[in-house]
C-alpha atoms as a PDB file:
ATOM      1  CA  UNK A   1      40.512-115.468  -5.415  1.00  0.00           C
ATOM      2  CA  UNK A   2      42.107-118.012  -7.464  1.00  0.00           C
ATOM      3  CA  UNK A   3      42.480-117.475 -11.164  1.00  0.00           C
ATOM      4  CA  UNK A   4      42.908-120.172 -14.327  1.00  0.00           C
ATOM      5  CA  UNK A   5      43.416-118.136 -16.515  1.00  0.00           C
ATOM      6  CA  UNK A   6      45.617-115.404 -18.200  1.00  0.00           C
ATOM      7  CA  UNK A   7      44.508-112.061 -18.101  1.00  0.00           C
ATOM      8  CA  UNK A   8      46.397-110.223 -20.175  1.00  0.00           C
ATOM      9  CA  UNK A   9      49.347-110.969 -22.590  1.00  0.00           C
ATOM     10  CA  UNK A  10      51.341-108.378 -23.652  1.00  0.00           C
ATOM     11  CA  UNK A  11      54.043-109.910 -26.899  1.00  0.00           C
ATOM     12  CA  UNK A  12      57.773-108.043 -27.570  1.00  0.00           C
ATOM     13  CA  UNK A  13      59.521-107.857 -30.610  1.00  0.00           C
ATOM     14  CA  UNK A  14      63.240-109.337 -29.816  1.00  0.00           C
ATOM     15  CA  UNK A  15      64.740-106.351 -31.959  1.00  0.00           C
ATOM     16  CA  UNK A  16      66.155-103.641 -29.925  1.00  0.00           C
ATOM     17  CA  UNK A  17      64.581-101.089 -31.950  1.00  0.00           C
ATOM     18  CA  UNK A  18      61.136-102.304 -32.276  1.00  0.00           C
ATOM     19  CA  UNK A  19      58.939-103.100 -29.569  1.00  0.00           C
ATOM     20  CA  UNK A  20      55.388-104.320 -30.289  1.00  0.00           C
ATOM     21  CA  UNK A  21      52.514-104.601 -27.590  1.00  0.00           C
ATOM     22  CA  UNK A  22      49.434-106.776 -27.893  1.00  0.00           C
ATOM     23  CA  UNK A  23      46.637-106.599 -25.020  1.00  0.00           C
ATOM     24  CA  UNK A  24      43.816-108.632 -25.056  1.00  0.00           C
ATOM     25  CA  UNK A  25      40.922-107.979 -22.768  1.00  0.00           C
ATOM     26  CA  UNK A  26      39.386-111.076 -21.569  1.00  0.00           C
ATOM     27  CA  UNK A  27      36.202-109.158 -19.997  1.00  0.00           C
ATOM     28  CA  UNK A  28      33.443-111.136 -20.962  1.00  0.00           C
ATOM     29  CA  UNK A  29      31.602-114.401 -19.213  1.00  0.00           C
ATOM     30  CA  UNK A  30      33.716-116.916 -17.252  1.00  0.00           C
ATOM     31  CA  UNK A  31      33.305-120.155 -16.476  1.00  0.00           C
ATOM     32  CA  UNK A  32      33.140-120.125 -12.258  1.00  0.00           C
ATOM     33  CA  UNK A  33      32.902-123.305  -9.866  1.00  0.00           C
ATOM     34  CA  UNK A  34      33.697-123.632  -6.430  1.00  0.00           C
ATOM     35  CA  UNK A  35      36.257-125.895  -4.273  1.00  0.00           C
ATOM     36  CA  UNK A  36      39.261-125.971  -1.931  1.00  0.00           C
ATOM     37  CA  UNK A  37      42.317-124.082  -2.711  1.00  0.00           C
ATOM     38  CA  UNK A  38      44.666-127.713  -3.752  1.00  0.00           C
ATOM     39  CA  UNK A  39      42.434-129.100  -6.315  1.00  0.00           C
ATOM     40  CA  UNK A  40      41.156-127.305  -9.785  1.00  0.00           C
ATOM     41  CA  UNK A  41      37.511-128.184  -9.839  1.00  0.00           C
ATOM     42  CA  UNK A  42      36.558-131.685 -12.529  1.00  0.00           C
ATOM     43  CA  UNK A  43      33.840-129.132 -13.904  1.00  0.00           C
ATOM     44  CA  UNK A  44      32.489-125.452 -14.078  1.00  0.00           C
ATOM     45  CA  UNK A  45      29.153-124.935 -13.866  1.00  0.00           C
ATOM     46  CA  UNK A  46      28.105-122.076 -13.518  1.00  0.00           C
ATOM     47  CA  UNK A  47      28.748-118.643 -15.461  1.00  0.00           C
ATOM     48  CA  UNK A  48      29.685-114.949 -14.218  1.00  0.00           C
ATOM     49  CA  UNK A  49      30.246-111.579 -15.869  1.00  0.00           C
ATOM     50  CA  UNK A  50      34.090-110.460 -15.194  1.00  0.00           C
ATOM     51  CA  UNK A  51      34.182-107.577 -14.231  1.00  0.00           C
ATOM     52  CA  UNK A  52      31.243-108.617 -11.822  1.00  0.00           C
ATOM     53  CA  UNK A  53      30.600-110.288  -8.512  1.00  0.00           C
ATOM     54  CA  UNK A  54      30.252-113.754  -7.574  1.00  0.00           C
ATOM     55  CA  UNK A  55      26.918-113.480  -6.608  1.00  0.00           C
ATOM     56  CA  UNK A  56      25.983-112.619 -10.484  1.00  0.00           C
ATOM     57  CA  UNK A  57      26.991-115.875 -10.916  1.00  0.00           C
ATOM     58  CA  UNK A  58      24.442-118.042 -13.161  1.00  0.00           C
ATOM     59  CA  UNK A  59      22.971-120.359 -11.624  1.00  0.00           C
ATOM     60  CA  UNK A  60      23.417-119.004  -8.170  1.00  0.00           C
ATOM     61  CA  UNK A  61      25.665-120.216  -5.946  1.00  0.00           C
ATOM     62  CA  UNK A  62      24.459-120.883  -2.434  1.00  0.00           C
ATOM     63  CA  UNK A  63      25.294-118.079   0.261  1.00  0.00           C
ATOM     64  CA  UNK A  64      28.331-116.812  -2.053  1.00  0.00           C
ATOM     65  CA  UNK A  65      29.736-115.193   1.097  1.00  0.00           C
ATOM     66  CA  UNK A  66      29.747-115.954   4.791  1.00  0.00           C
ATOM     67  CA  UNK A  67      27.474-114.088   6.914  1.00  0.00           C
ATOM     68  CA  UNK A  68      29.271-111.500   8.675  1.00  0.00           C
ATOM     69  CA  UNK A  69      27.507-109.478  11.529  1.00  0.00           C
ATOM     70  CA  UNK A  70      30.031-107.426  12.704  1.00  0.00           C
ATOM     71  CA  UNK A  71      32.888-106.994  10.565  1.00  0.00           C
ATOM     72  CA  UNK A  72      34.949-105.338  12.835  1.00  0.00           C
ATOM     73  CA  UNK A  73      35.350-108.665  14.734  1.00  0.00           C
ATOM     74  CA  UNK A  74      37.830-110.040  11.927  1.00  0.00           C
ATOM     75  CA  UNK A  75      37.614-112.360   8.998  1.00  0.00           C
ATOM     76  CA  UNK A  76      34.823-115.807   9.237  1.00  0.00           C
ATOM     77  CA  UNK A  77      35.514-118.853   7.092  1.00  0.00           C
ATOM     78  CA  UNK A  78      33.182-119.717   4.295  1.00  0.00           C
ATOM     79  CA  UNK A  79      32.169-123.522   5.831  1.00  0.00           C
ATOM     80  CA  UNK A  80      31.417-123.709   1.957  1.00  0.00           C
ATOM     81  CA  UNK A  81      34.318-123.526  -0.122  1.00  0.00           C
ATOM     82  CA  UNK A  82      37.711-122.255   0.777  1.00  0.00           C
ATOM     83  CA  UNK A  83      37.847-120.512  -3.317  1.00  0.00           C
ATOM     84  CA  UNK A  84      35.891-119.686  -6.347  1.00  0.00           C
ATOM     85  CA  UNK A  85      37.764-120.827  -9.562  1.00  0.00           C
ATOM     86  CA  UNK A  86      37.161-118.734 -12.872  1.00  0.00           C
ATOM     87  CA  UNK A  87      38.213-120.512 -16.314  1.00  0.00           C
ATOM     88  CA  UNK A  88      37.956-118.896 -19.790  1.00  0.00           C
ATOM     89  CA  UNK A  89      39.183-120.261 -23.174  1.00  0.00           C
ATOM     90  CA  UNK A  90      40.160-117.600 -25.580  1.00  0.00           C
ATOM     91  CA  UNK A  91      42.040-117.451 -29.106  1.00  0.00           C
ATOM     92  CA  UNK A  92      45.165-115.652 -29.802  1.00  0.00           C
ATOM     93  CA  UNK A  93      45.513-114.970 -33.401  1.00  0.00           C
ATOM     94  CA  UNK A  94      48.803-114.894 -35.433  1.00  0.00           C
ATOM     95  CA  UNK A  95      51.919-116.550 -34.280  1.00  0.00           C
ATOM     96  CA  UNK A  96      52.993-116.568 -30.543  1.00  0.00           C
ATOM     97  CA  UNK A  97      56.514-114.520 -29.768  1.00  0.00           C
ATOM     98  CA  UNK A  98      58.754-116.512 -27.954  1.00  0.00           C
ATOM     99  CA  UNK A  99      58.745-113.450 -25.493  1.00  0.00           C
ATOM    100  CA  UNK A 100      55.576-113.843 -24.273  1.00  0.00           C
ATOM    101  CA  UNK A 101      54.441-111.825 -20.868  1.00  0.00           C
ATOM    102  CA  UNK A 102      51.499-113.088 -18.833  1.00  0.00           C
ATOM    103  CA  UNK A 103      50.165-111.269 -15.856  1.00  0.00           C
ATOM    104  CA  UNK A 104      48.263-114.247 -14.211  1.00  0.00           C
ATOM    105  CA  UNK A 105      47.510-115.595 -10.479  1.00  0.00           C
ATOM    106  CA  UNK A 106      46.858-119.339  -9.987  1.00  0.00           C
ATOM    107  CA  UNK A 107      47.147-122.863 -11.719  1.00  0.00           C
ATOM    108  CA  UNK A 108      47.288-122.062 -16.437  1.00  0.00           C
ATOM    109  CA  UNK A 109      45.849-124.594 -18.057  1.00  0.00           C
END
């Protein structure tokens, strides 16, 4: 799964002596579209609950998943999409460290 967004930022003090942490959870409804894995999708259309699964996604996608009979015969490619892309905008208040840590996967914008 392809991220693109940050989920979580964690902010440092630069003194030695005083370190601040600042977690934000970003649980909550995402933006969700689907695509290949070279190209961020133009728009995001539908809506899903994180922590949740794609196929809470509103509206429905069609077949979220490829159909697998026997799953002990390996992996099968989604003829679909080849990822699901999840957005979300959110605010960070206050002033921005300049030692900022982001735990993130994927193309931030």
């Amino acid at each position: 799964m392809i991220l693109s967004a940050i989920f979580a930022i964690a902010t440092c003090a630069l003194s030695r002596d005083v370190v601040a942490r600042q977690t934000i959870s970003l649980d909550g409804t995402w933006q969700v579209a689907e695509g290949s894995l070279t190209n961020t999708p133009v728009a995001f259309a539908h809506q899903v609950p994180v922590p949740g699964l794609i196929d809470m996604a509103q509206p429905p996608f069609v077949e979220p998943g490829p159909k697998v009979a026997d799953r002990r015969k390996g992996p099968r490619k989604d003829l679909r999409r080849d990822a699901f892309w999840y957005r979300r905008t959110f605010t960070v208040a206050g002033t921005i460290p300049p030692v900022t840590i982001g735990n993130r996967h994927g193309e931030i914008g």
